[in-house]
N, C-alpha and C. Protein backbone atom coordinates (compact mmCIF):
# COMPACT_ATOMS: atom_id res chain seq x y z
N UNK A 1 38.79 21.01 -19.26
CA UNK A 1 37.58 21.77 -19.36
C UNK A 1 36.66 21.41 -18.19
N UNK A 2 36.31 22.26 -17.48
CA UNK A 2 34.88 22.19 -15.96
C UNK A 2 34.05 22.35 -16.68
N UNK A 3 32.86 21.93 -16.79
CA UNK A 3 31.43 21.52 -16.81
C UNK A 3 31.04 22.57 -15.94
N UNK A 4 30.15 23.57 -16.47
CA UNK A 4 29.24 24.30 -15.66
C UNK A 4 28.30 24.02 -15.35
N UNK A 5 27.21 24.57 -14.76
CA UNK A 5 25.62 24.69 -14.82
C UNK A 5 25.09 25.76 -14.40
N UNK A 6 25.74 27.21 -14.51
CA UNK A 6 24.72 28.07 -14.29
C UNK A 6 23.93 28.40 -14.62
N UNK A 7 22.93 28.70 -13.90
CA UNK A 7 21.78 29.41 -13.42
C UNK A 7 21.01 27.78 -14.12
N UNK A 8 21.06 26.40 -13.61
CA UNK A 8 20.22 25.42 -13.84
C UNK A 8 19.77 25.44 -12.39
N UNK A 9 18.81 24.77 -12.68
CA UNK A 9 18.07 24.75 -11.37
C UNK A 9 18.15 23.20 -10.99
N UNK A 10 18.69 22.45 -10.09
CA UNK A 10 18.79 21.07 -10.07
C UNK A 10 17.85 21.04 -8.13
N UNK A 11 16.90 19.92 -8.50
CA UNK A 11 16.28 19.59 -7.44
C UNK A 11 16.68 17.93 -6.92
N UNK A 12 17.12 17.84 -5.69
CA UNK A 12 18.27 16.58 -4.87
C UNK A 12 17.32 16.34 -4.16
N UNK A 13 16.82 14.83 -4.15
CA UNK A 13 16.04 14.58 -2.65
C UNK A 13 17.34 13.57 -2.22
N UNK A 14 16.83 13.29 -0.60
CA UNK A 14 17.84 12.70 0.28
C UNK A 14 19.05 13.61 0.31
N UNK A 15 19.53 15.05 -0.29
CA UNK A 15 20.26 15.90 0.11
C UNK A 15 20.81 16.54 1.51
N UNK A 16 20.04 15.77 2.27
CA UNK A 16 20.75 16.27 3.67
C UNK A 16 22.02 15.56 4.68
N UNK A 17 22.25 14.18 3.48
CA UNK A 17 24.03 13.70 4.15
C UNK A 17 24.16 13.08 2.96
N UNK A 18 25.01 12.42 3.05
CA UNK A 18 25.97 11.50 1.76
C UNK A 18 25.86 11.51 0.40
N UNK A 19 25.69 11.32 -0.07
CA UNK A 19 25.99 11.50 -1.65
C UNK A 19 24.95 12.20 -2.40
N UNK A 20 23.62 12.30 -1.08
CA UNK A 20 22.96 13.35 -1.95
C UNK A 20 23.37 14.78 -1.45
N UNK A 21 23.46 15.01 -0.59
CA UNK A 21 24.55 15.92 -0.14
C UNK A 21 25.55 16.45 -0.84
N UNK A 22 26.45 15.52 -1.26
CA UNK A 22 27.91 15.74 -1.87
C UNK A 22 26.96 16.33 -3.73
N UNK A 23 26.29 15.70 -4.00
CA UNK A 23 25.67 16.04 -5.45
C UNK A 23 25.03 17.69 -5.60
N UNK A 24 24.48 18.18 -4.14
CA UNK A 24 24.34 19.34 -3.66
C UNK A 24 25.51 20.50 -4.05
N UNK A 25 26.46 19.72 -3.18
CA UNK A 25 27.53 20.67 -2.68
C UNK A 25 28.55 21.17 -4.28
N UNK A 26 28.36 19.82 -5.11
CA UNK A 26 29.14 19.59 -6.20
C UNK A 26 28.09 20.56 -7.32
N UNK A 27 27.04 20.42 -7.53
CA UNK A 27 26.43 20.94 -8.67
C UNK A 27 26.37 22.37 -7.65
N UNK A 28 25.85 23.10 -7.39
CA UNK A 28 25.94 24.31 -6.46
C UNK A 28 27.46 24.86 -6.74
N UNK A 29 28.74 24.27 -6.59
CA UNK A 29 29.92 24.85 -6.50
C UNK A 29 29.87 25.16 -8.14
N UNK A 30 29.78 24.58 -9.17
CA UNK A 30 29.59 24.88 -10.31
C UNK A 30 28.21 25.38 -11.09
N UNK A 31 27.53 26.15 -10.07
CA UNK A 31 26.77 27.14 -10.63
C UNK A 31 25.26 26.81 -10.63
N UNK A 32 25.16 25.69 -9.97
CA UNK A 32 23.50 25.24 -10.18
C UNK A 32 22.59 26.16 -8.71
N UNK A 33 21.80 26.17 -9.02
CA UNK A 33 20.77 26.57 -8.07
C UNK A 33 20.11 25.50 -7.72
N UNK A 34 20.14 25.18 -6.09
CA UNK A 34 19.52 23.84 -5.81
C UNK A 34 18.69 23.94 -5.15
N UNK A 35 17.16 22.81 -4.84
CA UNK A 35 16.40 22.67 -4.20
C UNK A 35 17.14 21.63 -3.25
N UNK A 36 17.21 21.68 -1.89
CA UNK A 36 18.13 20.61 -0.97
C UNK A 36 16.76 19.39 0.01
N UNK A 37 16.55 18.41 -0.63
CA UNK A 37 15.21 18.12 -0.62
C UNK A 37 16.19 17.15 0.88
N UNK A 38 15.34 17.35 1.77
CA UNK A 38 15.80 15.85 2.52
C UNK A 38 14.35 16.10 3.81
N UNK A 39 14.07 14.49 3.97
CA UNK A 39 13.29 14.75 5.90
C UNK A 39 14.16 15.21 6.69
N UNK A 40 15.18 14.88 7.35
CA UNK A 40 15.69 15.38 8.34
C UNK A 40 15.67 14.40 9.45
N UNK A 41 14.58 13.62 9.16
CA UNK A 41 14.37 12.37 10.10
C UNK A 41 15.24 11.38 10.49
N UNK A 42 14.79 10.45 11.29
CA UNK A 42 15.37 9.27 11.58
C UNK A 42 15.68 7.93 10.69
N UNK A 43 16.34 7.10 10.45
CA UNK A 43 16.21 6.56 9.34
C UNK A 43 14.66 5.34 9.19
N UNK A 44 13.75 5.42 10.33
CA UNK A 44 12.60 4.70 10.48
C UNK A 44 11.74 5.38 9.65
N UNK A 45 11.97 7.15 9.30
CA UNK A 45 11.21 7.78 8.40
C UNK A 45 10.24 9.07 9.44
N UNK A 46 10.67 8.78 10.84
CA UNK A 46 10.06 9.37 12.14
C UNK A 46 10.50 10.45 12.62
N UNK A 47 10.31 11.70 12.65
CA UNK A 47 10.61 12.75 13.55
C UNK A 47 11.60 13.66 11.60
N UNK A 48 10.67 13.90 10.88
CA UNK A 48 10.82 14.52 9.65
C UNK A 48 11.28 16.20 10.63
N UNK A 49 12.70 16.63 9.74
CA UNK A 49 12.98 18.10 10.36
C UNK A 49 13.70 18.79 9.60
N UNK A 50 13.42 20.26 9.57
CA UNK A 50 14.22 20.58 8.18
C UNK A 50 15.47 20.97 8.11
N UNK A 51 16.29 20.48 9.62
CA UNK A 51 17.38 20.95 9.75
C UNK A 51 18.55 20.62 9.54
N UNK A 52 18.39 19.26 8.84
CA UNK A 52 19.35 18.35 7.79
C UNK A 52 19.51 19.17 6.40
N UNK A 53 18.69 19.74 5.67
CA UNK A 53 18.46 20.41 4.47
C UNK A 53 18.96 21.33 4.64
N UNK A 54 18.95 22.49 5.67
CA UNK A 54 18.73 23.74 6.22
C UNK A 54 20.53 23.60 6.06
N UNK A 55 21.05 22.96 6.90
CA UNK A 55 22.50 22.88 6.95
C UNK A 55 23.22 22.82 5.70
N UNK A 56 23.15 22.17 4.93
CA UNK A 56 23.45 21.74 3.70
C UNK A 56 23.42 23.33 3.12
N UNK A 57 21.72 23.81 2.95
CA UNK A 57 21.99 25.01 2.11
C UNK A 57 23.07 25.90 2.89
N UNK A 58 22.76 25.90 4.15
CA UNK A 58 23.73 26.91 4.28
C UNK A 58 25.02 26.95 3.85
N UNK A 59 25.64 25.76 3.63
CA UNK A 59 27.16 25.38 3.46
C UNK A 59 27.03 25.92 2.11
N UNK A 60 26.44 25.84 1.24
CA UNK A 60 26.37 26.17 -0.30
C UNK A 60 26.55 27.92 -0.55
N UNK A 61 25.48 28.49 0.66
CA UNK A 61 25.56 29.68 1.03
C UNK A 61 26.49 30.32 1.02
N UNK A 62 27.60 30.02 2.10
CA UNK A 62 28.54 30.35 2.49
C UNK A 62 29.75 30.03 1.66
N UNK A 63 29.59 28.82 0.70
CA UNK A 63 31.08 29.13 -0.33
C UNK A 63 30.18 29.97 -1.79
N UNK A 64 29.58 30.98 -1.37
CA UNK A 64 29.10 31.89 -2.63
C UNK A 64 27.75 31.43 -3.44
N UNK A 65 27.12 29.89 -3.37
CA UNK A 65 25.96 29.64 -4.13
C UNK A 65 24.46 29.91 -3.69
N UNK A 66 23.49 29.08 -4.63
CA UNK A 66 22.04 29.84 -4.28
C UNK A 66 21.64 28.22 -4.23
N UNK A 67 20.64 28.43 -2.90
CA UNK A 67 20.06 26.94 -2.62
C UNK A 67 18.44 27.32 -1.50
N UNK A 68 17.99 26.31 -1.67
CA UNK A 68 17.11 26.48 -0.50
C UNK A 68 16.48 25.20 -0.56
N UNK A 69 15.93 24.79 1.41
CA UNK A 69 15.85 23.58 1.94
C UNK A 69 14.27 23.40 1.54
N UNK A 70 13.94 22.03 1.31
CA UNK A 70 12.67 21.88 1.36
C UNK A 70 12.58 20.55 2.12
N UNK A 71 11.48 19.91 2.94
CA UNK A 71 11.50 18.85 3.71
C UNK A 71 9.94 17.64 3.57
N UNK A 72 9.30 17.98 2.20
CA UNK A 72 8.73 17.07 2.10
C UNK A 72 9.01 15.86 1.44
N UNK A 73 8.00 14.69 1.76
CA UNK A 73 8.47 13.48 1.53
C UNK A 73 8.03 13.07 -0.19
N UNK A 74 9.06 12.08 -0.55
CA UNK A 74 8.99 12.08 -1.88
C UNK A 74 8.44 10.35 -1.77
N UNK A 75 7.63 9.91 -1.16
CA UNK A 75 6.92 9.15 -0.61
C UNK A 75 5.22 8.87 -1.01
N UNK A 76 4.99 10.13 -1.53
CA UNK A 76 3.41 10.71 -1.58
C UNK A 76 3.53 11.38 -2.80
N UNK A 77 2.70 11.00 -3.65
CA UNK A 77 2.37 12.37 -4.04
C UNK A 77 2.35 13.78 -4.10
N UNK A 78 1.42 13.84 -2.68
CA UNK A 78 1.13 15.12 -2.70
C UNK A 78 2.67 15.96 -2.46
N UNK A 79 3.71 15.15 -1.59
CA UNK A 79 4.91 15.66 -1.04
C UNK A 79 5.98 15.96 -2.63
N UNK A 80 5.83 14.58 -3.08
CA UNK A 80 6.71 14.91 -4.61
C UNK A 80 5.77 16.18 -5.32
N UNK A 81 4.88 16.83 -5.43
CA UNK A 81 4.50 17.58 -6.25
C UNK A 81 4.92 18.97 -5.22
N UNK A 82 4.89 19.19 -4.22
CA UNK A 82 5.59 19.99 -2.98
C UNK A 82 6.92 20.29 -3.34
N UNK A 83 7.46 19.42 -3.51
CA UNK A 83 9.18 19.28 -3.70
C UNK A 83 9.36 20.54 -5.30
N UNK A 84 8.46 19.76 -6.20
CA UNK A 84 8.47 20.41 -7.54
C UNK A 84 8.00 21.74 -7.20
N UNK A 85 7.25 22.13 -6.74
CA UNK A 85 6.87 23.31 -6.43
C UNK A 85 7.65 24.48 -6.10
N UNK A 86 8.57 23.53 -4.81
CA UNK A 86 9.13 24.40 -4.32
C UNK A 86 10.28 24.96 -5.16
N UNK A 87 10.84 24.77 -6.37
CA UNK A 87 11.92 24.47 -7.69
C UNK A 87 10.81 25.89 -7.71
N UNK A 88 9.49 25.53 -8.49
CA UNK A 88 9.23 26.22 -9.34
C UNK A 88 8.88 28.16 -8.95
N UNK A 89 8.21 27.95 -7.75
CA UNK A 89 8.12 28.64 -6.76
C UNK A 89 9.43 29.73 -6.63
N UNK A 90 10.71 29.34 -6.33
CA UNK A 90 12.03 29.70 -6.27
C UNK A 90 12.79 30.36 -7.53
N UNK A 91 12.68 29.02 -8.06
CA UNK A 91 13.43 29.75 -9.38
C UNK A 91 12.63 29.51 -10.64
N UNK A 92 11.65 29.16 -10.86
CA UNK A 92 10.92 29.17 -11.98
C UNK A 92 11.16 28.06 -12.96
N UNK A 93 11.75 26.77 -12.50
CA UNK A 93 11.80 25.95 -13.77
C UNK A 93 12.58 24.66 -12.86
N UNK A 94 13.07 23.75 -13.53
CA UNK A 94 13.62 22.94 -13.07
C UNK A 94 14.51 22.11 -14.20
N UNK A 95 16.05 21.99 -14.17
CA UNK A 95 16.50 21.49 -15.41
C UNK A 95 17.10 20.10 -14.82
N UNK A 96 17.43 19.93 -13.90
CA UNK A 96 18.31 19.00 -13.02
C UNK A 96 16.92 17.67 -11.82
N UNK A 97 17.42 17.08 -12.33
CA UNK A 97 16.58 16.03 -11.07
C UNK A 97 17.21 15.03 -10.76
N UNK A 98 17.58 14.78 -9.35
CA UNK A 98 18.78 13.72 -9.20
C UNK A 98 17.69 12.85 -7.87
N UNK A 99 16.84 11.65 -7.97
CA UNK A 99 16.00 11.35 -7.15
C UNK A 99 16.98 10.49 -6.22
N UNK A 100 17.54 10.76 -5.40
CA UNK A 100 18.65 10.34 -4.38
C UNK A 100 17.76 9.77 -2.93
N UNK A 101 17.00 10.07 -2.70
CA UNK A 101 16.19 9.53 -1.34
C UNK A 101 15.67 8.24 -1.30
N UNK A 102 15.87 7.64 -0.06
CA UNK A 102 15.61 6.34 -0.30
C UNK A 102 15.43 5.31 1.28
N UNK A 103 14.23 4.93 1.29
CA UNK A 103 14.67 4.27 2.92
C UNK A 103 13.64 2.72 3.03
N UNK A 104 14.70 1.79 3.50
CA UNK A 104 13.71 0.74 2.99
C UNK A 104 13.91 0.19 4.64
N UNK A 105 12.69 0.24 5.26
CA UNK A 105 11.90 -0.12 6.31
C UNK A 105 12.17 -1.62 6.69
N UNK A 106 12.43 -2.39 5.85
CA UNK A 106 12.04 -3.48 6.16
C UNK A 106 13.54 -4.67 6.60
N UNK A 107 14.58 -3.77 6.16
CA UNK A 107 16.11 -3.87 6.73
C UNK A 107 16.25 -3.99 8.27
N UNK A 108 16.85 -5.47 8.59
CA UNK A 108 16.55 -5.12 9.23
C UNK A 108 18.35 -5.45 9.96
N UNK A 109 18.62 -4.94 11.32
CA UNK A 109 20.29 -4.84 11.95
C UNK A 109 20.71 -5.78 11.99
N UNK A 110 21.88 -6.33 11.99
CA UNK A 110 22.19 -7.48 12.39
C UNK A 110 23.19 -7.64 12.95
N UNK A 111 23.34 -7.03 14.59
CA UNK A 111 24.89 -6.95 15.16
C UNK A 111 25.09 -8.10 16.35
């Protein structure tokens, strides 16, 4: 038995590579409608762009699903209530929340 989710509305931050990405690509192929939350930025948190998100939806696009990019930061307030918006704005509700974004500054390289 597959697990559906159509017509849920699931909102992904950090959706623009790895596993929030793949949680995108995975709930979308089985019917969800997604908000594809990511900066786009650098991993310092610098040069925010929506063309990490943008990509993603499109891929969802193109194997048949419904998505759209949003690029504020879930950092703030004002940006997490942006993010929700943009769910509500779109598709009118929100059933799915997978808070996947995450960047801790203070890591530091060690090669």
């Amino acid at each position: 038995m597959t697990i559906r989710y159509d017509n849920r509305v699931a909102v992904i931050t950090g959706a623009g590579s790895g596993l929030g990405r793949s949680h995108a690509l995975f709930l979308a192929s089985r019917g969800a409608k997604v908000v594809v939350n990511d900066l786009g930025g650098a991993v310092d948190g610098s040069g925010a762009s929506t063309s990490a998100g943008e990509k993603v939806v499109a891929e969802i696009k193109a194997a048949g699903g419904e998505a759209v990019a949003n690029a504020d930061s879930v950092a703030t307030p004002e940006g997490a209530a942006r993010i929700i918006q943009s769910a509500i704005d779109n598709y009118g509700r929100i059933d799915i929340l997978i808070n996947n974004a995450g960047l801790n500054s203070n890591l530091k390289c060690i090669t």
